[in-house]
PDB file of N, CA and C in Angstrom:
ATOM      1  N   UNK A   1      29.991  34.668 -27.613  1.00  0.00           N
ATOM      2  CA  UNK A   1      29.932  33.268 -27.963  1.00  0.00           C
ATOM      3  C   UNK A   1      30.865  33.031 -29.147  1.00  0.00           C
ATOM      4  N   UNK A   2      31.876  32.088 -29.148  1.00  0.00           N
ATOM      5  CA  UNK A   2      32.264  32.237 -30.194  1.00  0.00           C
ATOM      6  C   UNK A   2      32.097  30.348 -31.286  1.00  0.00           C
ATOM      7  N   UNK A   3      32.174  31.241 -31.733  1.00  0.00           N
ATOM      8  CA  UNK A   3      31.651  30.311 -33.213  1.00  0.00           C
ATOM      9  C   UNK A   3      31.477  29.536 -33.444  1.00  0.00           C
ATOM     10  N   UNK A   4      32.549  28.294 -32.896  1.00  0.00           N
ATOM     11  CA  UNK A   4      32.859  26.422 -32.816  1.00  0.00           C
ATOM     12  C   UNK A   4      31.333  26.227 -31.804  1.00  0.00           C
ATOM     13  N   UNK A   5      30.792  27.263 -30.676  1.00  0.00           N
ATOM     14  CA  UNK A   5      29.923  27.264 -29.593  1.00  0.00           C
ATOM     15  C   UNK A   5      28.817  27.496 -30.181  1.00  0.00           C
ATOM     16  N   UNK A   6      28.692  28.049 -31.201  1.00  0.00           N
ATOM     17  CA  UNK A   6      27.812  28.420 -32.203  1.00  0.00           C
ATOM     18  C   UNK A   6      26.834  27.386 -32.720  1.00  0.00           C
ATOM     19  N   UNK A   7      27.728  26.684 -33.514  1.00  0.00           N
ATOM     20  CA  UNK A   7      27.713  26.139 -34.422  1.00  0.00           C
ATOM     21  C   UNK A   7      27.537  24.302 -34.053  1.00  0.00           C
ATOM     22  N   UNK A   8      28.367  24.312 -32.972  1.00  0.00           N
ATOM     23  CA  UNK A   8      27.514  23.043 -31.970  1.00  0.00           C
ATOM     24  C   UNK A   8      26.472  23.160 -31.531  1.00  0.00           C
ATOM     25  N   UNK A   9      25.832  24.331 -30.823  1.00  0.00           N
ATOM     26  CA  UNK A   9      24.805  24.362 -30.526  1.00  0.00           C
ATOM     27  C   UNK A   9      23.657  23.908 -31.316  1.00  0.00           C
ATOM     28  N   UNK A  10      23.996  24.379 -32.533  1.00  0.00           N
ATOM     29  CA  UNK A  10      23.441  24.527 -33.727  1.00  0.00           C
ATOM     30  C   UNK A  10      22.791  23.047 -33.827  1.00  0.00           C
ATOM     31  N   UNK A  11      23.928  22.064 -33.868  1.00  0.00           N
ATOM     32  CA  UNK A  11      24.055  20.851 -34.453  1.00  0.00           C
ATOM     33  C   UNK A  11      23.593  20.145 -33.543  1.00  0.00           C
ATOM     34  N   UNK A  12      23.136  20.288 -32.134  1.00  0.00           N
ATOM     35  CA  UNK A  12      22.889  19.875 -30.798  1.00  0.00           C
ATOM     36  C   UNK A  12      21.022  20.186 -30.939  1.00  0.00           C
ATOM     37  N   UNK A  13      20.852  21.139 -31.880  1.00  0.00           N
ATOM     38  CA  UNK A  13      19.596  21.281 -31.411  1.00  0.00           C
ATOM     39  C   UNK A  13      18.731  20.623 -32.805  1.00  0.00           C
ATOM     40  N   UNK A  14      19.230  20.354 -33.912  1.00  0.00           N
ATOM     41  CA  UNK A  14      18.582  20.274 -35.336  1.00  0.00           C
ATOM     42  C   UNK A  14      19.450  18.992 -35.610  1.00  0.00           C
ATOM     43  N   UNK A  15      20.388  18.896 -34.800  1.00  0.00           N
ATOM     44  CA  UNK A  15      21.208  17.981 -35.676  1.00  0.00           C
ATOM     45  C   UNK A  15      21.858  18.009 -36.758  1.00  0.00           C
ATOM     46  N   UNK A  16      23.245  17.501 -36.758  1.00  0.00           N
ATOM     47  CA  UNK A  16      24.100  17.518 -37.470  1.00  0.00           C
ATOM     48  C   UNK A  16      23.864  17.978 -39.123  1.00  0.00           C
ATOM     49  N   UNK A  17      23.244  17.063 -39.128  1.00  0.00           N
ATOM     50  CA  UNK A  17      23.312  17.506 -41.154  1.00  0.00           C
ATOM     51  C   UNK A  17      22.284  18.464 -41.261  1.00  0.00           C
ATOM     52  N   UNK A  18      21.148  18.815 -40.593  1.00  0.00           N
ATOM     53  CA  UNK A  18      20.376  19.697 -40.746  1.00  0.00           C
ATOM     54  C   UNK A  18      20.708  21.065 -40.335  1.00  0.00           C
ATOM     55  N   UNK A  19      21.208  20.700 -39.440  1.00  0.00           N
ATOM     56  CA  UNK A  19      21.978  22.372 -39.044  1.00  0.00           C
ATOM     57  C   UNK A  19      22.395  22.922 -40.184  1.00  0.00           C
ATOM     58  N   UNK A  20      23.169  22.461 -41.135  1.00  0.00           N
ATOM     59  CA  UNK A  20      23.907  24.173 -42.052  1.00  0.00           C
ATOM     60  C   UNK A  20      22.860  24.376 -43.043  1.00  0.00           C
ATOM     61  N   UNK A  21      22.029  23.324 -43.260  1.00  0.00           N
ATOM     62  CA  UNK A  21      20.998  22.950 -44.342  1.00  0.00           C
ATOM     63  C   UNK A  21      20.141  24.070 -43.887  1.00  0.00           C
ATOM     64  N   UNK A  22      19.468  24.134 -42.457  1.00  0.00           N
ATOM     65  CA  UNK A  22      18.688  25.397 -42.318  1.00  0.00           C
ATOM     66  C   UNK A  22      19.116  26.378 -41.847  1.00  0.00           C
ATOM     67  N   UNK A  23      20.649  27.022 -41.355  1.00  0.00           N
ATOM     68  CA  UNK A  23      21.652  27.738 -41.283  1.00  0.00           C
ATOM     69  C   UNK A  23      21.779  28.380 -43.007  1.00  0.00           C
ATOM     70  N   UNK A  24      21.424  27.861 -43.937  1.00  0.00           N
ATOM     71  CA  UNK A  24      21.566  28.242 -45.835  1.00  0.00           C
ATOM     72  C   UNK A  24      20.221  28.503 -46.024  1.00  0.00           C
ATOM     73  N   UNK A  25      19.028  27.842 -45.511  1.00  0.00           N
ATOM     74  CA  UNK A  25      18.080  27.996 -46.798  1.00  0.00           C
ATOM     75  C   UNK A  25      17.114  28.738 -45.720  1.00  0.00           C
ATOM     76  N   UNK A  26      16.672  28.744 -44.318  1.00  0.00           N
ATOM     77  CA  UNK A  26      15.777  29.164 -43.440  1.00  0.00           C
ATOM     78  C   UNK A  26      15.680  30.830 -43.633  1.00  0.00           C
ATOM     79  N   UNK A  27      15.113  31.738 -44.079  1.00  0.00           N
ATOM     80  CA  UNK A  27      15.316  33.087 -43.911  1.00  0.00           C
ATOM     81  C   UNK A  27      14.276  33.492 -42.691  1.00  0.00           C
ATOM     82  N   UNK A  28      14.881  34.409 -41.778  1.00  0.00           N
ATOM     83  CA  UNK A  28      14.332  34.876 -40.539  1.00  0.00           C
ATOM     84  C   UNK A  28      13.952  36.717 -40.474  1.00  0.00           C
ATOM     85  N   UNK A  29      12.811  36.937 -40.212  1.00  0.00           N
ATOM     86  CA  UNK A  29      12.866  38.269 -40.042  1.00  0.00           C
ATOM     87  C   UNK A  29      13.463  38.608 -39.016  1.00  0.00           C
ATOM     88  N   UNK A  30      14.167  38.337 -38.283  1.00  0.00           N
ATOM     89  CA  UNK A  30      14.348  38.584 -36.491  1.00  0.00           C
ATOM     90  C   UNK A  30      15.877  38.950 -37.286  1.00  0.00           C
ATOM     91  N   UNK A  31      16.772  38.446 -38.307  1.00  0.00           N
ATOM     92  CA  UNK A  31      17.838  38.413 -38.948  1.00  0.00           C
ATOM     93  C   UNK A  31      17.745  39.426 -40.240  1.00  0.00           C
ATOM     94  N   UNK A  32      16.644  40.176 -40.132  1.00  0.00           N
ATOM     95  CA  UNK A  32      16.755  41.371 -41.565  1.00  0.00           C
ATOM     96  C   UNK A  32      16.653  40.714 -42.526  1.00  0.00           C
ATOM     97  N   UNK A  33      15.506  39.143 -42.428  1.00  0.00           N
ATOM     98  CA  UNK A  33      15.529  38.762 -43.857  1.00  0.00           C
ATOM     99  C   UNK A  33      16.592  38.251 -44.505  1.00  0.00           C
ATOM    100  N   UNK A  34      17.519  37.455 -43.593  1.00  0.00           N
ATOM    101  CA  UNK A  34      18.221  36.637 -44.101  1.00  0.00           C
ATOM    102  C   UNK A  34      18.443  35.675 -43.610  1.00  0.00           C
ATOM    103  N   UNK A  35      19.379  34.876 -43.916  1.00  0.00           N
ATOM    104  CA  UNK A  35      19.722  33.229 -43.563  1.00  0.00           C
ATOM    105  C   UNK A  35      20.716  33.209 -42.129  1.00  0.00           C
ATOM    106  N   UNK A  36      20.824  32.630 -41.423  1.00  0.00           N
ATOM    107  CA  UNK A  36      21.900  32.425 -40.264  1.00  0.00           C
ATOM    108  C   UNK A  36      23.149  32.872 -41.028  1.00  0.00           C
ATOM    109  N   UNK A  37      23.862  31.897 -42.578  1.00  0.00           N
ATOM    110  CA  UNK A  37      25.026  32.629 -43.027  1.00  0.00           C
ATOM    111  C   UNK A  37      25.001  33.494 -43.380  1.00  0.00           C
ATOM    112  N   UNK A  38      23.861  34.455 -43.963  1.00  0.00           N
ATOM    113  CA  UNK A  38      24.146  35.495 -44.511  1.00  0.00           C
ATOM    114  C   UNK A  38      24.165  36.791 -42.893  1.00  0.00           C
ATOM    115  N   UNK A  39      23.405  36.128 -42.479  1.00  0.00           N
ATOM    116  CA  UNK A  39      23.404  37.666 -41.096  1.00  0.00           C
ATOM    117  C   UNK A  39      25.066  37.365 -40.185  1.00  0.00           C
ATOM    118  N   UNK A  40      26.155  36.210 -40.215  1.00  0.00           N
ATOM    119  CA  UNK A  40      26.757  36.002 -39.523  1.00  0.00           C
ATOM    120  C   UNK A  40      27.855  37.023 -40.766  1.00  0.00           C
ATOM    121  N   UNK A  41      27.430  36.654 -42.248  1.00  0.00           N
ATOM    122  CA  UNK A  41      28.701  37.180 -43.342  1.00  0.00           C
ATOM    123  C   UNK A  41      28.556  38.562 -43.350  1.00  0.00           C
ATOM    124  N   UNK A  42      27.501  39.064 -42.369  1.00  0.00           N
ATOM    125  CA  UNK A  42      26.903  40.231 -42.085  1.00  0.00           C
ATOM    126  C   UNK A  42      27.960  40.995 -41.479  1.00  0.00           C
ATOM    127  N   UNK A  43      28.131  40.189 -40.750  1.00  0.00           N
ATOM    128  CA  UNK A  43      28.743  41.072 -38.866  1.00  0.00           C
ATOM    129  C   UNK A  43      28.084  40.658 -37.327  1.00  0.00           C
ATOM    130  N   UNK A  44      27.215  40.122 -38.095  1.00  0.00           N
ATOM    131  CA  UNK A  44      26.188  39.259 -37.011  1.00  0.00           C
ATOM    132  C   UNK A  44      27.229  38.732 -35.952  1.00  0.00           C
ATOM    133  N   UNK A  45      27.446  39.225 -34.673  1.00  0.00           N
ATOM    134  CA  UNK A  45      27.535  38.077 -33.946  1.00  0.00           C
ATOM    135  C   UNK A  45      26.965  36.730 -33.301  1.00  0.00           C
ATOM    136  N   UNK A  46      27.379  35.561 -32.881  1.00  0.00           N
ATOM    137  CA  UNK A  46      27.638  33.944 -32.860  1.00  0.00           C
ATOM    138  C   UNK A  46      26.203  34.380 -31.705  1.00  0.00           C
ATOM    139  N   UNK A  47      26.230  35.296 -30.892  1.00  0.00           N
ATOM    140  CA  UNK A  47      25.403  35.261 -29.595  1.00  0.00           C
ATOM    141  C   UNK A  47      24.028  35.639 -30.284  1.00  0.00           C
ATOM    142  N   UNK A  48      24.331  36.733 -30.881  1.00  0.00           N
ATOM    143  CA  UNK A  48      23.031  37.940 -31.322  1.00  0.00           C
ATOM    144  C   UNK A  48      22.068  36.677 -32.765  1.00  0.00           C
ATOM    145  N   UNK A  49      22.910  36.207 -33.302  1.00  0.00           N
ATOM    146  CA  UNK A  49      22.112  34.830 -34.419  1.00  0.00           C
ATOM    147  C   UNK A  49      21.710  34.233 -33.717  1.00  0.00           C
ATOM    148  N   UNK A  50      22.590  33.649 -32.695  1.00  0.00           N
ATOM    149  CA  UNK A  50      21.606  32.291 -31.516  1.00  0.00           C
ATOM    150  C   UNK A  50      20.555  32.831 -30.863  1.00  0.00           C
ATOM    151  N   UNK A  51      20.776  33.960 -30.512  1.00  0.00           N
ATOM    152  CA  UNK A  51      19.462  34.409 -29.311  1.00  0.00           C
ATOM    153  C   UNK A  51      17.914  34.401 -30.933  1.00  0.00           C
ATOM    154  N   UNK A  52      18.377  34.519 -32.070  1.00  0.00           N
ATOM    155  CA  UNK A  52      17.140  34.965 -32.776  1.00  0.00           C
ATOM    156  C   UNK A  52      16.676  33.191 -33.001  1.00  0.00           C
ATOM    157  N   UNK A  53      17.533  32.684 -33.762  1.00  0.00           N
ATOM    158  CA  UNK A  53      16.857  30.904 -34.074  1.00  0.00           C
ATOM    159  C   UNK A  53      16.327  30.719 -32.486  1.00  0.00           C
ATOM    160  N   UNK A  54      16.948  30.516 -31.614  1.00  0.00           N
ATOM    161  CA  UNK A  54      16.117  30.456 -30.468  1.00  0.00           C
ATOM    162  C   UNK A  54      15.191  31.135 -30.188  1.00  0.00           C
ATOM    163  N   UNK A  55      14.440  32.443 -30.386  1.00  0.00           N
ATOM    164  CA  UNK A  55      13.084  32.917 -30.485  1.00  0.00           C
ATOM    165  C   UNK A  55      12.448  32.219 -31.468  1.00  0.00           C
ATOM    166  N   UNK A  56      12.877  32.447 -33.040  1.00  0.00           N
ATOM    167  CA  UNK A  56      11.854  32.105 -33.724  1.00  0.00           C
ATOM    168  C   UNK A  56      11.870  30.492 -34.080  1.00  0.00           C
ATOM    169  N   UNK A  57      12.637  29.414 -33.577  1.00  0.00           N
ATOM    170  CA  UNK A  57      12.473  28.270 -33.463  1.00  0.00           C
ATOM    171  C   UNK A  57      12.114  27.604 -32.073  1.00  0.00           C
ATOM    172  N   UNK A  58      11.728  28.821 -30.963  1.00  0.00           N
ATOM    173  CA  UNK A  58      11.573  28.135 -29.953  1.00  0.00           C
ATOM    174  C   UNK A  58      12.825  27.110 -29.374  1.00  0.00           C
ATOM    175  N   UNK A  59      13.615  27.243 -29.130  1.00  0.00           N
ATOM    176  CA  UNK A  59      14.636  26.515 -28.760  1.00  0.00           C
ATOM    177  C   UNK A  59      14.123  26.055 -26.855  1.00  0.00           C
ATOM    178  N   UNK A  60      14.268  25.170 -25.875  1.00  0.00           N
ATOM    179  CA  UNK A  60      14.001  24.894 -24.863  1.00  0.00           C
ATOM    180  C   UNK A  60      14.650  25.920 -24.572  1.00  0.00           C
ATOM    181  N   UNK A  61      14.352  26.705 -23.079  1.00  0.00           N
ATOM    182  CA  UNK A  61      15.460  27.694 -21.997  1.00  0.00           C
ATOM    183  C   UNK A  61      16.619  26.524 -22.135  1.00  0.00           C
ATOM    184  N   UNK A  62      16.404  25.393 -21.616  1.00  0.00           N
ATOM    185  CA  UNK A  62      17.827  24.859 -20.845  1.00  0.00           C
ATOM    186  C   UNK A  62      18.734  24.523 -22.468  1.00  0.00           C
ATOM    187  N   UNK A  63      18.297  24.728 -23.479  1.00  0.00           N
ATOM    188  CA  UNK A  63      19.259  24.630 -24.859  1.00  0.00           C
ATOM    189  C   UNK A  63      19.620  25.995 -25.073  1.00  0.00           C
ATOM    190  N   UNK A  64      19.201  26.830 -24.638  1.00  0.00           N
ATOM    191  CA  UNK A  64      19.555  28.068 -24.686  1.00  0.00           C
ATOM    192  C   UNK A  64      21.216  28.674 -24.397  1.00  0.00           C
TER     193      UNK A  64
END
């Protein structure tokens, strides 16, 4: 997945201004205890971050 796909998704599911807002401040155990930016400044790939906010936010299958 790459990134721009990411990151819309992102904004598609939380909406625009909330997306980076909980992309910065949300910490996830599914992410080693960190934030979406910090597991992506990780090495995290765009797919392996989405598949986790989508577990632990429940995302619909068809937003998936």
């Amino acid at each position: 997945m790459r990134l721009t796909t990411f990151w819309q998704r992102m904004a598609d599911h939380f909406g625009a201004t909330y997306a980076d807002s909980f992309a910065r401040d949300h910490v996830m155990s599914g992410l080693g205890g960190r934030t979406v930016h910090e597991a992506l400044d990780a090495g995290w790939s765009a797919k392996e971050v989405w598949r986790v906010v989508c577990s632990t936010m429940e995302v619909p299958e068809d937003k998936r």
